[in-house]
Protein backbone atom coordinates (compact mmCIF):
# COMPACT_ATOMS: atom_id res chain seq x y z
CA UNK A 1 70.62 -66.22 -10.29
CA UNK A 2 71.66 -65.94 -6.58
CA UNK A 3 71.20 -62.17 -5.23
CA UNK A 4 68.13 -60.20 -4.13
CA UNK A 5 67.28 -57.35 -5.84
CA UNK A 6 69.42 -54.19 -4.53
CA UNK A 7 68.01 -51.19 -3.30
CA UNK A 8 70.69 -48.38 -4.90
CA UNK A 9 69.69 -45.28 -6.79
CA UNK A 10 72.79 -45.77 -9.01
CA UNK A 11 71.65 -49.19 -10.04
CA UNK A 12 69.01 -50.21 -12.80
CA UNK A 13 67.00 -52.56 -12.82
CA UNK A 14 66.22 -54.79 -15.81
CA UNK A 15 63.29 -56.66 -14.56
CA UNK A 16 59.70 -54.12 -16.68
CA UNK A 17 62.36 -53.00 -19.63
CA UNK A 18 60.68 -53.85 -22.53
CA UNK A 19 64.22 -54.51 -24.48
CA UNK A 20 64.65 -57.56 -21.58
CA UNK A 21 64.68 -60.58 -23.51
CA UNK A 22 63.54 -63.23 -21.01
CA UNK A 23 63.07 -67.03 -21.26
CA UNK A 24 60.16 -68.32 -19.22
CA UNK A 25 60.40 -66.03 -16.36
CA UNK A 26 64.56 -65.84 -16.31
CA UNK A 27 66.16 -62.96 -18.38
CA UNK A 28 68.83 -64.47 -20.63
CA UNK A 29 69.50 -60.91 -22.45
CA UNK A 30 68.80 -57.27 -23.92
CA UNK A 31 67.34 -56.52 -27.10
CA UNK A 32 69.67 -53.61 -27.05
CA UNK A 33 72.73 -55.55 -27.16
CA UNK A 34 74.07 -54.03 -23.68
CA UNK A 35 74.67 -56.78 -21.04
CA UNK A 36 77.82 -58.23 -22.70
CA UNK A 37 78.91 -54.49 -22.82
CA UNK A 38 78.17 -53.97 -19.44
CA UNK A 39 79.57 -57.68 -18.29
CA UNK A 40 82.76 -56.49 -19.87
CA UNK A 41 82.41 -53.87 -17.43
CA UNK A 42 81.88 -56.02 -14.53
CA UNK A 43 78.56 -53.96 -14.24
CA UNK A 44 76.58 -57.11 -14.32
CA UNK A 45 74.08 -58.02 -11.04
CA UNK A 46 72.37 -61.45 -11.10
CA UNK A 47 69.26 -60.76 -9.11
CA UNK A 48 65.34 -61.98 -8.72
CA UNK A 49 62.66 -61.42 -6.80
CA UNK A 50 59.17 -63.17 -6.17
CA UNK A 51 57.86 -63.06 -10.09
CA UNK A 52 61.13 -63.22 -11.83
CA UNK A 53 65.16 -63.29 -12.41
CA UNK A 54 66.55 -60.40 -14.19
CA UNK A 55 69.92 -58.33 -14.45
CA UNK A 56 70.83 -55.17 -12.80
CA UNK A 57 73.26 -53.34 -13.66
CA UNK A 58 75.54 -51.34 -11.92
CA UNK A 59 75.57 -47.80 -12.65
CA UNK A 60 72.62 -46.11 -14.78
CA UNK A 61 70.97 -47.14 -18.16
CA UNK A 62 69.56 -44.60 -20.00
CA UNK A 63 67.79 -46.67 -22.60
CA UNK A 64 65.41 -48.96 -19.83
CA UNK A 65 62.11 -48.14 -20.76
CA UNK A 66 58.62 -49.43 -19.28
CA UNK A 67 55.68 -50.87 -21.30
CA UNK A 68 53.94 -47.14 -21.62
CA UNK A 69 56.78 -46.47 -23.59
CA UNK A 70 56.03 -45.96 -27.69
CA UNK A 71 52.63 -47.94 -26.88
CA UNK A 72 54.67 -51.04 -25.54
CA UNK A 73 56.75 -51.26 -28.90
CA UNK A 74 60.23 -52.05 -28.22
CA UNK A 75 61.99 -50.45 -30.74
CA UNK A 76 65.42 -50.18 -30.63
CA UNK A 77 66.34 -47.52 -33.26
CA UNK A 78 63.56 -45.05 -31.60
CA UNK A 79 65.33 -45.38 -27.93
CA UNK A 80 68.61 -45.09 -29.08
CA UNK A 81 67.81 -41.66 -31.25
CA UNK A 82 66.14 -40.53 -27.51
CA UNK A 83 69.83 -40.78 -26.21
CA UNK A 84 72.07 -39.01 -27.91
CA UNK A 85 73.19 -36.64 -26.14
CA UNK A 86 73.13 -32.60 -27.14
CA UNK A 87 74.99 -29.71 -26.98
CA UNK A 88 75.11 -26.02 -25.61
CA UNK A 89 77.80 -24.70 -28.43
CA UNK A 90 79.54 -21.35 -27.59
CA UNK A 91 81.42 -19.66 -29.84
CA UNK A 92 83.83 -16.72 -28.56
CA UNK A 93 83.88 -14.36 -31.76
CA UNK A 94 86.54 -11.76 -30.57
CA UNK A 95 89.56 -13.32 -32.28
CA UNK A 96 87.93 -15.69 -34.55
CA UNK A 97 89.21 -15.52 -38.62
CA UNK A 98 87.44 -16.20 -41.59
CA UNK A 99 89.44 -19.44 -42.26
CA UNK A 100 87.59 -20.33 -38.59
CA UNK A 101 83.98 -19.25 -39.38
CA UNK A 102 84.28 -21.03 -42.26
CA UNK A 103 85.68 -24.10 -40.19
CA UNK A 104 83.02 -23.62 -37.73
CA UNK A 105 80.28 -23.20 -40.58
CA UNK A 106 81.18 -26.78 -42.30
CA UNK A 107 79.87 -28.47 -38.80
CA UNK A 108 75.92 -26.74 -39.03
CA UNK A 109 74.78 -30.15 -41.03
CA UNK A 110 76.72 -32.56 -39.10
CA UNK A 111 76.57 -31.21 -35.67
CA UNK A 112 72.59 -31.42 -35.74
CA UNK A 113 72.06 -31.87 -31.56
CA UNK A 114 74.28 -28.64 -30.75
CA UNK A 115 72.21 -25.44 -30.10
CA UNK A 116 74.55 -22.20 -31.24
CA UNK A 117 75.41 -19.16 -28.71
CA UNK A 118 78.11 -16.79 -30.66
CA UNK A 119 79.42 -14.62 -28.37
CA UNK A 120 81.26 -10.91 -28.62
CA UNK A 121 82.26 -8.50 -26.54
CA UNK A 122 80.44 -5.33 -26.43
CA UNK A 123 83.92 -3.26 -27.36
CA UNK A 124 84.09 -5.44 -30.47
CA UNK A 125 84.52 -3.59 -33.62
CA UNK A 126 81.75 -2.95 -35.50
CA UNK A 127 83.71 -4.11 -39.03
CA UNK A 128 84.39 -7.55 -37.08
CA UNK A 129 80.56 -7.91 -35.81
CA UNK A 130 79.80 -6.93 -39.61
CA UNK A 131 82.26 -9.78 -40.97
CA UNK A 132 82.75 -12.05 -38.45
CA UNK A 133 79.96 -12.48 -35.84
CA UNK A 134 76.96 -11.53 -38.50
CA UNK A 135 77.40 -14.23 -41.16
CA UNK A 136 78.54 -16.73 -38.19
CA UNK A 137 74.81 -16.38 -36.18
CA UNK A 138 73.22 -16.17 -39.53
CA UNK A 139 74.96 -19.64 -41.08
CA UNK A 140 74.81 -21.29 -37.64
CA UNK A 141 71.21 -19.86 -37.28
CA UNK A 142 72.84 -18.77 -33.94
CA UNK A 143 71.94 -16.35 -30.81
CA UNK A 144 74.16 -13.61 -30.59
CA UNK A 145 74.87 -12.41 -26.98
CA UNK A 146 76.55 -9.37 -26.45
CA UNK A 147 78.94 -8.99 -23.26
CA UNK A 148 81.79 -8.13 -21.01
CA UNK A 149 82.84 -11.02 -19.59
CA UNK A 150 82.78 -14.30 -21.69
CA UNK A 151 83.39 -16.66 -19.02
CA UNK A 152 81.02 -15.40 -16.84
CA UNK A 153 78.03 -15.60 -19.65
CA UNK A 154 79.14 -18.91 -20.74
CA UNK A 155 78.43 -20.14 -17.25
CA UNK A 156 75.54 -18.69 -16.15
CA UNK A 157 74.24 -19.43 -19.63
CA UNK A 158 75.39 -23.18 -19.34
CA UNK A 159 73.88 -23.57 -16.08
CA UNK A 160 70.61 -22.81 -17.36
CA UNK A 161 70.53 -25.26 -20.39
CA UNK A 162 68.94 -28.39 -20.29
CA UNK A 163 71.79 -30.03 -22.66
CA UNK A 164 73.71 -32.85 -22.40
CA UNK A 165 77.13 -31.22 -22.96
CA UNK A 166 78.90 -27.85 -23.57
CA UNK A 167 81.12 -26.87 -25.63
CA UNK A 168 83.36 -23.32 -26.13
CA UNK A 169 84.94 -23.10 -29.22
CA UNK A 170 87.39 -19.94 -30.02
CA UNK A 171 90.42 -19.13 -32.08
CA UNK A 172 92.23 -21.63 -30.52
CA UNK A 173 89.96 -24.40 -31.10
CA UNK A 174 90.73 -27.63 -33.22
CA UNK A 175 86.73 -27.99 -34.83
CA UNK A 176 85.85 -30.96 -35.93
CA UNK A 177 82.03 -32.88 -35.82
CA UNK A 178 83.69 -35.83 -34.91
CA UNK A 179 83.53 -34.24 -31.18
CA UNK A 180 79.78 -34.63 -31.26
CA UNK A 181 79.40 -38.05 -32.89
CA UNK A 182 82.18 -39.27 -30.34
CA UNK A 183 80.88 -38.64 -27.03
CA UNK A 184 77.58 -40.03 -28.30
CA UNK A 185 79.42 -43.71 -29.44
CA UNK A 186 81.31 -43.61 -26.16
CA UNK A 187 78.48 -43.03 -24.07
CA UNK A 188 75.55 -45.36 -25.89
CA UNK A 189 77.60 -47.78 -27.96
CA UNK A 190 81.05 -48.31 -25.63
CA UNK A 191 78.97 -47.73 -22.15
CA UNK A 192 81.80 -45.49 -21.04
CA UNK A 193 81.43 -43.06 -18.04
CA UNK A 194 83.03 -39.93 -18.28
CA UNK A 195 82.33 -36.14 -17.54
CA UNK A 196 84.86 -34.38 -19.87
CA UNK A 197 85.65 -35.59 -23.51
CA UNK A 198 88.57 -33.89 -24.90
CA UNK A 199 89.33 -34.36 -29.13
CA UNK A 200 92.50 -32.73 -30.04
CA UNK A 201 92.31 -29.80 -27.05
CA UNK A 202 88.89 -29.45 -27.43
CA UNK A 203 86.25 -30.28 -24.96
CA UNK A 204 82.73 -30.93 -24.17
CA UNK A 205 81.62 -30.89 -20.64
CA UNK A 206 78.88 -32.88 -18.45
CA UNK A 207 76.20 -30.09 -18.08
CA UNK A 208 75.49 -31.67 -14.61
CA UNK A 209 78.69 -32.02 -13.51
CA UNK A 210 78.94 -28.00 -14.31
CA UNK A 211 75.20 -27.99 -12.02
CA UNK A 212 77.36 -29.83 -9.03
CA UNK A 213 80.58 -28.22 -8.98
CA UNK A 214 78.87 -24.55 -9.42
CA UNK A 215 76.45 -25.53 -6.33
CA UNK A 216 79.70 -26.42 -4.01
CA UNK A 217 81.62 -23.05 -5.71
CA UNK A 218 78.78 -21.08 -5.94
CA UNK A 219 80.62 -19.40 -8.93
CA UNK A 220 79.11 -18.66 -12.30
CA UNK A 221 83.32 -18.23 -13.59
CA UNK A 222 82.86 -20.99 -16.97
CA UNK A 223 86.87 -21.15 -16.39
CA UNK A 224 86.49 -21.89 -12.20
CA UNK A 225 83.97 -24.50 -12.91
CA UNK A 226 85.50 -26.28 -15.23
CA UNK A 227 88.57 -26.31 -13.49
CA UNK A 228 86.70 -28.12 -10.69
CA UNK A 229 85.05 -30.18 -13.08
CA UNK A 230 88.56 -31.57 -14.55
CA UNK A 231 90.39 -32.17 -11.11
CA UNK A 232 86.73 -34.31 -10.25
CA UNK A 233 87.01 -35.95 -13.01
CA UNK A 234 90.78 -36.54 -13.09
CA UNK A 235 90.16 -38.35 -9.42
CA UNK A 236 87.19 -40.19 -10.37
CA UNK A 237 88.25 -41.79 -14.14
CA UNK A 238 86.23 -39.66 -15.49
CA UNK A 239 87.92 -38.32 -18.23
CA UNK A 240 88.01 -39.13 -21.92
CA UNK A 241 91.03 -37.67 -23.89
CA UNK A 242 91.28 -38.56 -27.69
CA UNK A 243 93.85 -37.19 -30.34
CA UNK A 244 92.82 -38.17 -33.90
């Protein structure tokens, strides 16, 4: 190993991660099975310093973790359910059927890292909040917010979650689970980098690329900051579409 340790914030360093697999005082590999993943990626730093030579790797790994971690233990299937990512899950009720609650219902068991927000406007008639938006928060074991502007909600509402993702789902929306369990393979299996997923027209979001657009707009529009978000992530490669 030839390079000194680099000082980046976007890098991370191998060197105290208890799923380093060293031999003597060189690191050959990871106990999580990611440096191949991330050689493929040409994400792979050779570097050492005064005690020993380790990888870094070139972007951020959310799975290093120190040796006050689960009491020193490194185990692998603990770390890897501390990844996957969750979800802020809005629904827009207003034009939603019953063939689409029901839709939306089938994903409560799968989808188990989404929280719900079911959303209707305050107009809405009060046969469709008795048929539609009632059994919906009940079966989703949803919040119901009540309000007059959707997009606006969903975005200040976003913007306050700690969740990986969001997600809007409406009458227009192609639901599927698959969503959820995809972004988490492409992220923690694949090692791909994006900030919008998109399966079959529907998308999940970065939560902090929503936190970095809104502080350069300064708009709490859901629409207007996801607009950003897409034309960001259309320059940067950051964009995942998938049709299935």
């Amino acid at each position: 190993m030839k390079s000194k340790q680099p000082d980046n914030l976007y890098q991370t360093a191998c060197k105290d991660c208890l799923f380093a697999v060293y031999d003597g005082n060189t690191q050959t590999d990871c106990s999580m099975g990611r440096i191949e993943k991330w050689r493929e990626k040409d994400a792979v730093i050779e570097a050492y310093d005064n005690d020993k030579e380790f990888f870094v790797i070139n972007g951020v790994c959310n799975t290093v973790r120190q040796g006050n971690w689960n009491g020193g233990v490194a185990d692998t299937e603990l770390v890897r359910k501390e990844v996957v990512p969750t979800f802020e899950v809005f629904i827009v009720a207003d034009h939603l059927s019953k063939d689409t609650v029901d839709e939306i219902l089938k994903l409560h068991d799968e989808a188990t890292t989404c929280h719900w927000t079911v959303l209707a406007s305050f107009d809405l008639p009060a046969e469709v909040k008795h048929s539609i938006v009632s059994p919906l928060a009940k079966g989703l074991k949803a919040d119901i917010v009540e309000c007059a502007d959707a997009p606006f909600t969903i975005g200040t509402l976003s913007l306050k979650t700690r969740r990986s993702f969001t997600v809007v789902l409406d009458h227009l929306s192609l639901v599927s689970s698959e969503l959820f369990t995809r972004v988490d393979t492409l992220l923690n299996d694949d090692m791909d980098k994006f900030v919008v997923y998109n399966l079959n027209g529907t998308e999940a979001v970065s939560n902090l690329a929503l936190h970095v657009i809104h502080h350069k707009l300064e708009t709490y529009n859901f629409n207007h900051l996801c607009d950003a978000v897409r034309d960001y992530a259309k320059e940067q490669n950051l964009t995942v579409t998938e049709v299935k």
